[in-house]
C-alpha atoms as a PDB file:
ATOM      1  CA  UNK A   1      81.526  -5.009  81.448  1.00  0.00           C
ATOM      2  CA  UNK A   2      83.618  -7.974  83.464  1.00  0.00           C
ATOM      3  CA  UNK A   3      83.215  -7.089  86.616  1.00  0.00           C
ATOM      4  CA  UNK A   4      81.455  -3.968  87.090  1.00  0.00           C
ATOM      5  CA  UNK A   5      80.233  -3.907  89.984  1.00  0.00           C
ATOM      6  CA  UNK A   6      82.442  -6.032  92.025  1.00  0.00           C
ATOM      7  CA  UNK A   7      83.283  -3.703  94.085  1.00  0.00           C
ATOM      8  CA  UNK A   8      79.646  -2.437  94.936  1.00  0.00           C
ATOM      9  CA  UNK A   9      77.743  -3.832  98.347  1.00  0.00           C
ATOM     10  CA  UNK A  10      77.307  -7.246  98.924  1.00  0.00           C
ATOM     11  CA  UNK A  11      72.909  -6.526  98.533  1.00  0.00           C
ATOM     12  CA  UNK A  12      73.473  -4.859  95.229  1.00  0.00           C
ATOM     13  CA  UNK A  13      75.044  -8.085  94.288  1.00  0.00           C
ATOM     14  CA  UNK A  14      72.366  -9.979  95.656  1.00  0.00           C
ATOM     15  CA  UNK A  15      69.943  -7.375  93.994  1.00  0.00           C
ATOM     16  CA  UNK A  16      71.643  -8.173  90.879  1.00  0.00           C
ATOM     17  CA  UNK A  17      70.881 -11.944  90.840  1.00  0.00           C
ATOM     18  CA  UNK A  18      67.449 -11.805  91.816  1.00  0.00           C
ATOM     19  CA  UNK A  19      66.637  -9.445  88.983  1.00  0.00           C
ATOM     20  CA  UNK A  20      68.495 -11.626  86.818  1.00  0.00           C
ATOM     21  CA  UNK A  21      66.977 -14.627  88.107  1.00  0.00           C
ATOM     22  CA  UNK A  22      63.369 -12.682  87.883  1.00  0.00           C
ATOM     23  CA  UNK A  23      64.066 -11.336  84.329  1.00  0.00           C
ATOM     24  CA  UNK A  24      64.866 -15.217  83.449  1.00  0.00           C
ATOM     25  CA  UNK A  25      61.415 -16.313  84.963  1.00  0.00           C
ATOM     26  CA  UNK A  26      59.754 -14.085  83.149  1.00  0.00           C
ATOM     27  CA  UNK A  27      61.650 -14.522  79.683  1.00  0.00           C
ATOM     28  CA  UNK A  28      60.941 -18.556  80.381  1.00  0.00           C
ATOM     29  CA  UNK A  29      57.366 -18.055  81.048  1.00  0.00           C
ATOM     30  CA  UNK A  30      56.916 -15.965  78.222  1.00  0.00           C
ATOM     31  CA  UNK A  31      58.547 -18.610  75.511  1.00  0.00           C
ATOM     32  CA  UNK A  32      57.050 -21.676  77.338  1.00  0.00           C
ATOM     33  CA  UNK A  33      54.025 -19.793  76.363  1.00  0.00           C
ATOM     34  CA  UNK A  34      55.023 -19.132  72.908  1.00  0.00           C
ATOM     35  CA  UNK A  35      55.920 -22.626  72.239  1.00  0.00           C
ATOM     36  CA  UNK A  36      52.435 -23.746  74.018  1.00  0.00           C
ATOM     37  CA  UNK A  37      50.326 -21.619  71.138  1.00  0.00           C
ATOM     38  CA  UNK A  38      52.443 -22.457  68.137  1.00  0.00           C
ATOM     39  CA  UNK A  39      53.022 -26.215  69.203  1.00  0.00           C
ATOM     40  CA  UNK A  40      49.780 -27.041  71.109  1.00  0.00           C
ATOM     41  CA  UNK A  41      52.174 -28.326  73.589  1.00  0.00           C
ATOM     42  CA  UNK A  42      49.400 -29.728  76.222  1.00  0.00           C
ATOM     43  CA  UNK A  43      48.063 -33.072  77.243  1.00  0.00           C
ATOM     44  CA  UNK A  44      45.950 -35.368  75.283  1.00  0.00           C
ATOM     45  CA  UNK A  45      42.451 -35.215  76.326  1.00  0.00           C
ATOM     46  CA  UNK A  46      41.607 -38.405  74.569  1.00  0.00           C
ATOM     47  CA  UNK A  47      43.627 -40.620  76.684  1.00  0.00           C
ATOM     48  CA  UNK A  48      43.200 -38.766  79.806  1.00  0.00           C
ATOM     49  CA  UNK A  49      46.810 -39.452  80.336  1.00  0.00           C
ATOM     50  CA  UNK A  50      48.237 -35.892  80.900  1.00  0.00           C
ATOM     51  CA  UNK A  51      51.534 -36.718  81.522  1.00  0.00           C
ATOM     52  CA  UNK A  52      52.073 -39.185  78.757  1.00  0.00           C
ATOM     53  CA  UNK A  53      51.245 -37.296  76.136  1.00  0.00           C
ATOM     54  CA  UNK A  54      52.801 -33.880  77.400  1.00  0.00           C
ATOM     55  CA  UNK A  55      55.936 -35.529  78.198  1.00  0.00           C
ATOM     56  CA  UNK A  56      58.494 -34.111  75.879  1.00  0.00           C
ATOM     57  CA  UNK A  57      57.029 -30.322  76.343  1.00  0.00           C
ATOM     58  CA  UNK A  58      56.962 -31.064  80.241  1.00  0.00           C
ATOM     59  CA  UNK A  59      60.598 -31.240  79.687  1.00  0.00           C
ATOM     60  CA  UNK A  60      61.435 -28.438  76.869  1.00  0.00           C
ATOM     61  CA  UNK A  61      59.338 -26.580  79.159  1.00  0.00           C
ATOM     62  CA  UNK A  62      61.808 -27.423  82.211  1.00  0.00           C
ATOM     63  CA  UNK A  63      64.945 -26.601  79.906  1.00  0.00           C
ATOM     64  CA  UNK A  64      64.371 -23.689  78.997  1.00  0.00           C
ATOM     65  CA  UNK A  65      63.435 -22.672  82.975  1.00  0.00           C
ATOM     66  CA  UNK A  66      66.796 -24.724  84.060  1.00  0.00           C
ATOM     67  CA  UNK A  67      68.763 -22.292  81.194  1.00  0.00           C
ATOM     68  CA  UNK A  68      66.943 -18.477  81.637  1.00  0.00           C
ATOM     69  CA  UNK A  69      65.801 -18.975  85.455  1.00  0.00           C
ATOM     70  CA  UNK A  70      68.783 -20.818  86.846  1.00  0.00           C
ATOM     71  CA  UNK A  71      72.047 -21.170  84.764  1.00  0.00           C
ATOM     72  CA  UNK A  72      72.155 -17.688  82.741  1.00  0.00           C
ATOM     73  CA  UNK A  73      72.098 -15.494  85.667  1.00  0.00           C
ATOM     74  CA  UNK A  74      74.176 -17.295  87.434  1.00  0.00           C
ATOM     75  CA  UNK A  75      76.535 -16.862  84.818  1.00  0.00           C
ATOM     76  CA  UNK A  76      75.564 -13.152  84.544  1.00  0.00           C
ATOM     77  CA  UNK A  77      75.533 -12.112  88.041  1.00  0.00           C
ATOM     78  CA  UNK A  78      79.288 -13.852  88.355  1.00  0.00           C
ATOM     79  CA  UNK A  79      80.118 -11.992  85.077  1.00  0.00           C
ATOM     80  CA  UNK A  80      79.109  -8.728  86.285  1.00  0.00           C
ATOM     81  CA  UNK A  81      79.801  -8.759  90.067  1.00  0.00           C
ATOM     82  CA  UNK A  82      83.548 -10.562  89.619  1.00  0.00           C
ATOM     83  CA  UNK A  83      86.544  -9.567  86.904  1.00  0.00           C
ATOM     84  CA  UNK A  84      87.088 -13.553  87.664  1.00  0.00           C
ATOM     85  CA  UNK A  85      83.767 -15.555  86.977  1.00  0.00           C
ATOM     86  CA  UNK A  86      85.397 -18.997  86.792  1.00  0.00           C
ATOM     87  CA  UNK A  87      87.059 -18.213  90.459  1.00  0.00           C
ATOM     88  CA  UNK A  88      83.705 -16.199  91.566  1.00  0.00           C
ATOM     89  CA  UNK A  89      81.469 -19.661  90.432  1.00  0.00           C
ATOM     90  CA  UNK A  90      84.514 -21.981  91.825  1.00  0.00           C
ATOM     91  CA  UNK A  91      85.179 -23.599  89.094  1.00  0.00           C
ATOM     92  CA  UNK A  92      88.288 -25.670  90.400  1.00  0.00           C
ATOM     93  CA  UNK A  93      89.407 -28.317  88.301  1.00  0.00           C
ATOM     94  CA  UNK A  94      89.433 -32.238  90.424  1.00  0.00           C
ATOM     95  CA  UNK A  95      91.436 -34.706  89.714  1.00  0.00           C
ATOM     96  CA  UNK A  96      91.169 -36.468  92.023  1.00  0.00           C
ATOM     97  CA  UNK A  97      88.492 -39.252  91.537  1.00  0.00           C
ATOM     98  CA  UNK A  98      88.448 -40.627  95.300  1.00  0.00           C
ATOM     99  CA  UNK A  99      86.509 -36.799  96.159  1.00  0.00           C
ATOM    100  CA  UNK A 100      83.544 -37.742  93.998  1.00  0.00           C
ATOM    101  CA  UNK A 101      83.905 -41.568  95.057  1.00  0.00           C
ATOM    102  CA  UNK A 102      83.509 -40.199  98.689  1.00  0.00           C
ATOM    103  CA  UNK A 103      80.684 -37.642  97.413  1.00  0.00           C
ATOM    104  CA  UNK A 104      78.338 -40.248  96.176  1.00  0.00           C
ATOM    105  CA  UNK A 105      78.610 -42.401  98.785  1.00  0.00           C
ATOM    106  CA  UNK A 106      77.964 -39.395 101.293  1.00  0.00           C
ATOM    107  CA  UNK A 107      75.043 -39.042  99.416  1.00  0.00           C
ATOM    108  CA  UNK A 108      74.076 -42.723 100.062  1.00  0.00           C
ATOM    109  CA  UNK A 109      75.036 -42.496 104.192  1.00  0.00           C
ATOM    110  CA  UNK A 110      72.873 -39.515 104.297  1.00  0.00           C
ATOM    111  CA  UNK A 111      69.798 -40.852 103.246  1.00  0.00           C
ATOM    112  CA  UNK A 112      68.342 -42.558 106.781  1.00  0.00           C
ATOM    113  CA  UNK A 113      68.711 -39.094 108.577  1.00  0.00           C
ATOM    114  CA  UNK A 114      66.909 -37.666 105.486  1.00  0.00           C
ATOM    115  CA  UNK A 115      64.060 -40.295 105.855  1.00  0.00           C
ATOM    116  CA  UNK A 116      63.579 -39.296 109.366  1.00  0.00           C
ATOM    117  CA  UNK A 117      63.455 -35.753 108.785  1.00  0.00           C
ATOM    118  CA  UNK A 118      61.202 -35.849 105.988  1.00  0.00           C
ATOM    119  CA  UNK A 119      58.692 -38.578 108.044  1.00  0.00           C
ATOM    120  CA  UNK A 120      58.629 -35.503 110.619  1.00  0.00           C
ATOM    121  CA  UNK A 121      58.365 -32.737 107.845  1.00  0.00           C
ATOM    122  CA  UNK A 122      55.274 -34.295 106.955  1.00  0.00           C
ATOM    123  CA  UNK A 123      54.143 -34.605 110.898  1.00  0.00           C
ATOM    124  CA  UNK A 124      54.272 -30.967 110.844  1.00  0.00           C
ATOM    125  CA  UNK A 125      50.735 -29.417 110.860  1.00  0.00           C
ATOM    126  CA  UNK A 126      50.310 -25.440 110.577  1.00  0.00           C
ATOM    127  CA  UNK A 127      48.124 -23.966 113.185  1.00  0.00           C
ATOM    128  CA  UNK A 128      43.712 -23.756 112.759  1.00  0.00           C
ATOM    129  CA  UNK A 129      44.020 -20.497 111.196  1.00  0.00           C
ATOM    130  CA  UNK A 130      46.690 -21.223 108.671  1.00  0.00           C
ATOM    131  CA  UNK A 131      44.666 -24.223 107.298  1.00  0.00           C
ATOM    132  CA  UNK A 132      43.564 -22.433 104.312  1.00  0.00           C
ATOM    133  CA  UNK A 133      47.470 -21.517 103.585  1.00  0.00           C
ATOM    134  CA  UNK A 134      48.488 -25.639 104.382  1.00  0.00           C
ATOM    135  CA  UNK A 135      45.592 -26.560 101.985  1.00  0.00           C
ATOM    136  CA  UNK A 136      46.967 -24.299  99.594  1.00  0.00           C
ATOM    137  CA  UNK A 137      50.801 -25.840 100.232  1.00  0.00           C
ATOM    138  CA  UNK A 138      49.865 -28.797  99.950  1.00  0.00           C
ATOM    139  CA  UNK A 139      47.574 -28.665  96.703  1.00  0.00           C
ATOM    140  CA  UNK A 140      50.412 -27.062  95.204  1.00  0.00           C
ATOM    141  CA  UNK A 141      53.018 -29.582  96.277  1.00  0.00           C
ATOM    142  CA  UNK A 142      50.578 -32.637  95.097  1.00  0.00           C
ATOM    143  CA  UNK A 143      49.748 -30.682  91.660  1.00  0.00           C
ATOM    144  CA  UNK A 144      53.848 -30.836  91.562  1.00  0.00           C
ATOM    145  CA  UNK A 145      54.373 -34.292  93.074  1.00  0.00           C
ATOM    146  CA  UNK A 146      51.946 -35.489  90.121  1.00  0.00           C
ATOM    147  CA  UNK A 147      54.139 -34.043  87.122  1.00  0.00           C
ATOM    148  CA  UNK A 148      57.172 -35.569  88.556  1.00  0.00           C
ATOM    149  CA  UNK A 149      55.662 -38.852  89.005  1.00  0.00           C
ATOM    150  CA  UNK A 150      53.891 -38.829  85.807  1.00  0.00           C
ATOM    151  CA  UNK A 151      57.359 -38.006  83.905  1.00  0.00           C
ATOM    152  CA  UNK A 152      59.024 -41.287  85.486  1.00  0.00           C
ATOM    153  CA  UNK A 153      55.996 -43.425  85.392  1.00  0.00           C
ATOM    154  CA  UNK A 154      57.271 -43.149  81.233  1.00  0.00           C
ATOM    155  CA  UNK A 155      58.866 -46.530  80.474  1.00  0.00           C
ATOM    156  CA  UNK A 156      61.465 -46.808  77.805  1.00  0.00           C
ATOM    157  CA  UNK A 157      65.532 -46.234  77.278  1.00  0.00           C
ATOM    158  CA  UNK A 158      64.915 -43.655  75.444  1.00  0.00           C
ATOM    159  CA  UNK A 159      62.036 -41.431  77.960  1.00  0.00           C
ATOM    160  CA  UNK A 160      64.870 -42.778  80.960  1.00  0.00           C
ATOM    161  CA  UNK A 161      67.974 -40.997  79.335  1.00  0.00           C
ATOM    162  CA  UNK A 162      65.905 -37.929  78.989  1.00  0.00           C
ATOM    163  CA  UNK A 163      64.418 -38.279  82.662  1.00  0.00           C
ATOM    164  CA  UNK A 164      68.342 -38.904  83.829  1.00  0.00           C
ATOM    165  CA  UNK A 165      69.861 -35.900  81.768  1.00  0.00           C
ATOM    166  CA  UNK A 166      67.140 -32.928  82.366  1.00  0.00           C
ATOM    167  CA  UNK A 167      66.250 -34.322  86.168  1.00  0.00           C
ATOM    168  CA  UNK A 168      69.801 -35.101  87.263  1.00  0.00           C
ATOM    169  CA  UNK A 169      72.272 -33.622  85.081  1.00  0.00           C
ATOM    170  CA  UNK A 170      70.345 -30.527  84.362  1.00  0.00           C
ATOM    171  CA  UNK A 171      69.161 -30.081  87.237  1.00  0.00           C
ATOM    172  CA  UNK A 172      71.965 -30.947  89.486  1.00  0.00           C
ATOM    173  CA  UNK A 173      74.248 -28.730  87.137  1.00  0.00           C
ATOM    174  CA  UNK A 174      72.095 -25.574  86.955  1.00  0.00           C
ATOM    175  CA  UNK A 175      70.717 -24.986  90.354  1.00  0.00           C
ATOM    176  CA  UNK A 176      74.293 -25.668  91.633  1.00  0.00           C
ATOM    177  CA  UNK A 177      75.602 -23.007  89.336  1.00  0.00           C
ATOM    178  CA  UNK A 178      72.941 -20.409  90.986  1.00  0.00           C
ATOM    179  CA  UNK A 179      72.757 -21.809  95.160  1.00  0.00           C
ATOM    180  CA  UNK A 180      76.075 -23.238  95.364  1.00  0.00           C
ATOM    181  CA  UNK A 181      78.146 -21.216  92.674  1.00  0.00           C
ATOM    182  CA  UNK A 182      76.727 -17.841  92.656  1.00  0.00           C
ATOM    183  CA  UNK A 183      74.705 -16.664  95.838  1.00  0.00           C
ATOM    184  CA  UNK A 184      76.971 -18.828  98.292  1.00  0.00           C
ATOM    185  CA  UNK A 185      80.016 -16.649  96.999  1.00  0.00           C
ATOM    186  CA  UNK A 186      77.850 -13.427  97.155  1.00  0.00           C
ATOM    187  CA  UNK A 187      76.469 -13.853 100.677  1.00  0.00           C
ATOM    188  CA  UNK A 188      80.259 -15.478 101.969  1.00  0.00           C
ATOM    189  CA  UNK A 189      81.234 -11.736 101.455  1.00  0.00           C
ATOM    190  CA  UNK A 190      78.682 -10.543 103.976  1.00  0.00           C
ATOM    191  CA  UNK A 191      79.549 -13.398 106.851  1.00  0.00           C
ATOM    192  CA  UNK A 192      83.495 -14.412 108.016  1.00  0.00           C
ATOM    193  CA  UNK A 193      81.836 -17.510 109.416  1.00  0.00           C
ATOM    194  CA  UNK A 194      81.062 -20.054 106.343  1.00  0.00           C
ATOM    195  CA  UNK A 195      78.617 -22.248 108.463  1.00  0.00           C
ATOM    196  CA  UNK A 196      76.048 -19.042 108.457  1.00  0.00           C
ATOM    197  CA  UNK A 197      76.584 -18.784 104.810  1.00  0.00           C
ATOM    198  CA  UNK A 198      75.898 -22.076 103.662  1.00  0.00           C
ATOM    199  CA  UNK A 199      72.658 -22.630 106.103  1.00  0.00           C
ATOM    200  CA  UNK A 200      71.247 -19.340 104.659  1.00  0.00           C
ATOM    201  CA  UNK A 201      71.373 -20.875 101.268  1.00  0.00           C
ATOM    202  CA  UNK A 202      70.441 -24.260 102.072  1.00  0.00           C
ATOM    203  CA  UNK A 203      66.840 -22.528 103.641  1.00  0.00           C
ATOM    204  CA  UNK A 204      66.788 -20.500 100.118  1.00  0.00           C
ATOM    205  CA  UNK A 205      67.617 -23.133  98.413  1.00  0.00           C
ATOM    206  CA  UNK A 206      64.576 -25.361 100.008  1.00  0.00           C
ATOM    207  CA  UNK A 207      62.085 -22.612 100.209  1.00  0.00           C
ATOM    208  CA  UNK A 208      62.558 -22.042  96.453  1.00  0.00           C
ATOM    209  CA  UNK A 209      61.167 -25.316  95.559  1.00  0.00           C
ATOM    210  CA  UNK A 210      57.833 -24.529  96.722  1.00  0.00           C
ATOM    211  CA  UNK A 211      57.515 -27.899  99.078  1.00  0.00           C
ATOM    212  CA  UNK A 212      56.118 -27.362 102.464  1.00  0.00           C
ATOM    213  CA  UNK A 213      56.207 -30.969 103.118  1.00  0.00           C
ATOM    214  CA  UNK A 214      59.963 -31.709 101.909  1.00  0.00           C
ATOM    215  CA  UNK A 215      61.388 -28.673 103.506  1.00  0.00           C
ATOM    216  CA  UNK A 216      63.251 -29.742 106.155  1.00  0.00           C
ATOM    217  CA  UNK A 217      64.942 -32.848 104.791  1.00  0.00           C
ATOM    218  CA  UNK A 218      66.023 -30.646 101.329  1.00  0.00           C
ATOM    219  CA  UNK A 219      67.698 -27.990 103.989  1.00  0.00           C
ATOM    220  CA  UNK A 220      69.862 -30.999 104.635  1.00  0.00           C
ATOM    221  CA  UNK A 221      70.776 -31.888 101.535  1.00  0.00           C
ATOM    222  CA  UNK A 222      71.434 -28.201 100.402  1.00  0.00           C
ATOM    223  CA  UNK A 223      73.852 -27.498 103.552  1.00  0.00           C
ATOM    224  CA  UNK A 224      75.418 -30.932 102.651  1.00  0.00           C
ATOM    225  CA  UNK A 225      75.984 -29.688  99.098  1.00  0.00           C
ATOM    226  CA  UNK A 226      77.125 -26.732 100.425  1.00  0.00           C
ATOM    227  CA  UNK A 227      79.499 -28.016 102.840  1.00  0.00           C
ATOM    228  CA  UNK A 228      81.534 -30.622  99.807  1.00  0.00           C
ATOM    229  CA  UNK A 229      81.923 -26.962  97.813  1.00  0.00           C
ATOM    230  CA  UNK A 230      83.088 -25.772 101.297  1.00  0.00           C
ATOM    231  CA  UNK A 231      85.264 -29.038 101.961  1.00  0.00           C
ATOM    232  CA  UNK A 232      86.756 -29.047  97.888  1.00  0.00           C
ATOM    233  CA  UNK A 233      86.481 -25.963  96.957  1.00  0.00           C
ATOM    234  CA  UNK A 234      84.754 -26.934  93.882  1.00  0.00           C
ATOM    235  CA  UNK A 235      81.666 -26.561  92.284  1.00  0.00           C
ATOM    236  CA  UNK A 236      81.943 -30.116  90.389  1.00  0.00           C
ATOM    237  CA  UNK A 237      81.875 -31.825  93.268  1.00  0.00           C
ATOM    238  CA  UNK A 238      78.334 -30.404  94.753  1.00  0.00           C
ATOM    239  CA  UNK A 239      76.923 -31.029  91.389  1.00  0.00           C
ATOM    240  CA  UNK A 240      77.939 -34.342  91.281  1.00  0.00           C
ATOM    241  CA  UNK A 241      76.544 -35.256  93.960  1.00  0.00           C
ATOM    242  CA  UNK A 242      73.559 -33.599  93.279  1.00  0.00           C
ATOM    243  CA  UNK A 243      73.219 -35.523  90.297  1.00  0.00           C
ATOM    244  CA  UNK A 244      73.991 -38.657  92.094  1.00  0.00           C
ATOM    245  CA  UNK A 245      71.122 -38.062  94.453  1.00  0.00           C
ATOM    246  CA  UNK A 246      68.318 -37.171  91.450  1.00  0.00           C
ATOM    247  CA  UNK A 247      70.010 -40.244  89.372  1.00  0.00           C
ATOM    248  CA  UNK A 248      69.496 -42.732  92.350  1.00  0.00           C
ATOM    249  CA  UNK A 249      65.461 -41.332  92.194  1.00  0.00           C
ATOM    250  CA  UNK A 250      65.036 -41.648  88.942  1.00  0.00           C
ATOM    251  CA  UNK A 251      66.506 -44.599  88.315  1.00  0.00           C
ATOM    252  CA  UNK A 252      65.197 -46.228  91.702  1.00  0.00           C
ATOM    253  CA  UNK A 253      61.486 -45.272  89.531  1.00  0.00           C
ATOM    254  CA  UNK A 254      62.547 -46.846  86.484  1.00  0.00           C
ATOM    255  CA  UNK A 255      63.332 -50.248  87.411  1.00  0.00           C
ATOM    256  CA  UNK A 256      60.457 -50.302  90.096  1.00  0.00           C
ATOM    257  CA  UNK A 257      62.597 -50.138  93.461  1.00  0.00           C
ATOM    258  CA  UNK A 258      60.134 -46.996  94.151  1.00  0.00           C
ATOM    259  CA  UNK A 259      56.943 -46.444  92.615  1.00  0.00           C
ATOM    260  CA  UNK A 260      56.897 -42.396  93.250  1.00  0.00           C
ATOM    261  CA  UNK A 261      59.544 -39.508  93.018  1.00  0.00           C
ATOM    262  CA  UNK A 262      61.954 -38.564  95.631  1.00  0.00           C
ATOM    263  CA  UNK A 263      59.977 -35.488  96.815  1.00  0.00           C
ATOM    264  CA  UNK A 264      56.824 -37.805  96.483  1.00  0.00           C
ATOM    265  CA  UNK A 265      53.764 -36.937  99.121  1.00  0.00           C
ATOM    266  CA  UNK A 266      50.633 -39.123  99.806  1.00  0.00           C
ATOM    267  CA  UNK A 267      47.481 -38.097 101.253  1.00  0.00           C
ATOM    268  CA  UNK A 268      48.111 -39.876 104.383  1.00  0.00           C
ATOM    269  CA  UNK A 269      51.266 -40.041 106.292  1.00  0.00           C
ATOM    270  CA  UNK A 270      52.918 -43.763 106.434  1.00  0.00           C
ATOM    271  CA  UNK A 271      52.248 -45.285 109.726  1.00  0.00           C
ATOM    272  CA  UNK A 272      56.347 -46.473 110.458  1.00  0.00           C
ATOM    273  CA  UNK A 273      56.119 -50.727 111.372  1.00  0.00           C
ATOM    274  CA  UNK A 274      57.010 -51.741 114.455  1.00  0.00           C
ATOM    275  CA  UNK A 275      61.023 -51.687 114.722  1.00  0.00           C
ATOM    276  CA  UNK A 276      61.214 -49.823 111.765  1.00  0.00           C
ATOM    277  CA  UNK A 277      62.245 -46.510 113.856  1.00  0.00           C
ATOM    278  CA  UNK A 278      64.644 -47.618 115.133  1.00  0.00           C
ATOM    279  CA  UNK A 279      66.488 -49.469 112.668  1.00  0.00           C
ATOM    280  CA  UNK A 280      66.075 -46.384 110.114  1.00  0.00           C
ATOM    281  CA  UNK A 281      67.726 -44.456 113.820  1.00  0.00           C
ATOM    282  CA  UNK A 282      70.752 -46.791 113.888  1.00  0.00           C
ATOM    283  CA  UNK A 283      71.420 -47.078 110.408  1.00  0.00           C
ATOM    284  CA  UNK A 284      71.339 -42.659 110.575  1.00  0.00           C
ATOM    285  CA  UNK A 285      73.866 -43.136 113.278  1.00  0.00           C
ATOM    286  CA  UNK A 286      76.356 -45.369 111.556  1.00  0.00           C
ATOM    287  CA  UNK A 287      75.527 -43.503 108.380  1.00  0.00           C
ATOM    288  CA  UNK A 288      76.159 -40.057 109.977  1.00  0.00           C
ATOM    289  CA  UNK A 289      79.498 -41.128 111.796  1.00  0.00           C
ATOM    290  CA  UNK A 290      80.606 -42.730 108.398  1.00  0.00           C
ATOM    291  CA  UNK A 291      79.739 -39.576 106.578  1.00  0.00           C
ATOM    292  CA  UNK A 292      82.073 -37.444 108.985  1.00  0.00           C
ATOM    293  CA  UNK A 293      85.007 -39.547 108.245  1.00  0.00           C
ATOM    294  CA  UNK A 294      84.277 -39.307 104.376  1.00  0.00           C
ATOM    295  CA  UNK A 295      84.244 -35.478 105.395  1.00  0.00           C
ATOM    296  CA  UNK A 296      87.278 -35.628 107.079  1.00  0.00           C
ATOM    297  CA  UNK A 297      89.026 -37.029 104.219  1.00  0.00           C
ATOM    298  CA  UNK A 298      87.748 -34.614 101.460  1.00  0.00           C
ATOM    299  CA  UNK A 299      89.124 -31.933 103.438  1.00  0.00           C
ATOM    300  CA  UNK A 300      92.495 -33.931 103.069  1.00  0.00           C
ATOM    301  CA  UNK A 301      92.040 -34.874  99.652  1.00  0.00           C
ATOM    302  CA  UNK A 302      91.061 -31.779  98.701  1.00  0.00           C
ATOM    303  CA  UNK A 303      94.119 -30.012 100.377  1.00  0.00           C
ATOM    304  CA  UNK A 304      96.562 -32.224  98.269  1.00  0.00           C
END
């Protein structure tokens, strides 16, 4: 069965993951459900506190979606479509620590241009006649928003290991597996140029979120993701870096640096202070000049 169809068109491969990936919805769906009715897995209606109280099935819930929706057919589709799946998901061994040194603190410099952008995601206002769909997107993003928050508004070493390991290292680990590992080297085989690759995936890779208002800014930060498995060659590097970025949110919660999630949204847009444009401008600038000569030298690291 190792690579059957590896020689078959690039959209049967592509055909090939999204069933996989739909199959996995499904399957999840259908044993979150299972769990719900023999468990009672739901929110304490004494308390009112819905996220408290559901906090542990919030996140069995999410594992089991992270495993069947995102990991497993990643793993499948490189099984099937490649007679190399290590080589097809790029798993290249690093040993060099100064890559992921340079990763994280790309991750860091990045941030300012990723504050502007999402400040004029959030500008963004869908014509009169779509208001019914931006009400809906934005409803749906809140409902979202308010899970999230809820799960790291849970004090406590022990709720803050399990917010770092299924929001960071599961998270960071499995969708990198799928965007980064799988469909990047599935639609590479389809385009010679690499920069129309990893922008296509970057835009799936948003849109599959389900985030009107953080779509912009997470294009960024999938091309960037993209671009370090580009630069190394690796998948560990992209999902460090993920993790590094989800890590920084959480733990930014946790010890009360930020009082909502990274992909938070409010009902009104933050008026900026005065000055405070163009400091956040400058420090994108330095950030973004810095982050090319980190780039520079993960391409020469990663050539070693």
């Amino acid at each position: 069965m190792k690579g059957i169809f590896s020689n078959r068109s690039v959209w049967f491969q592509v055909g090939i993951l999204s069933y996989l990936f739909l199959f996995g919805l499904v399957l999840s769906s259908a044993i979150t459900f299972a769990m719900n009715m023999l468990f009672g897995m739901e929110a304490d209606p004494a308390t009112g506190n819905a996220y408290a109280s559901s906090f542990y099935s919030i996140h069995a819930t999410q594992f089991i979606s992270d495993l069947f929706v995102f990991l497993l057919p990643a793993v499948g589709s490189a099984y099937l479509c490649s007679r190399t799946p290590g080589k097809f998901l790029h798993f290249r061994k690093i040993s060099n620590i100064r890559i992921f040194i340079l990763a994280a603190f790309m991750v860091v410099l990045i941030l300012p241009t990723i504050d502007i952008t999402s400040y004029l995601n959030q500008n963004i206002h869908l014509p009169e006649f779509m208001s019914s769909l931006e009400k809906w997107m934005y409803e749906t993003e809140k409902n979202l928003t308010q899970i999230t928050d809820g799960l790291l508004s849970e004090k406590g070493i022990l709720t803050f290991t399990i917010n770092i390991f299924m929001l960071a290292v599961m998270a960071g680990l499995t969708e990198e597996i799928l965007f980064r590992g799988a469909l990047l080297s599935i639609i590479r085989k389809k385009t010679t140029n690499p920069h129309i690759a990893i922008w296509i995936v970057a835009i799936i890779f948003s849109a599959i979120h389900f985030q009107f208002y953080g779509f912009i800014p997470r294009i960024l930060l999938g091309a960037f993701l993209g671009y370090l498995l580009y630069w190394s060659n690796s998948i560990w590097v992209p999902i460090f870096a993920h993790f590094v970025n989800n890590a920084m949110a959480v733990t930014g919660s946790y010890i009360g640096f930020s009082s909502v999630s990274e992909n938070s949204m409010t009902s009104e847009i933050p008026e900026m202070e005065t000055g405070e444009p163009i400091i956040t401008i400058v420090m994108a600038i330095v950030g973004l000049i810095l982050f090319v000569i980190c780039a520079k030298i993960i391409k020469r690291l990663s050539r070693e």
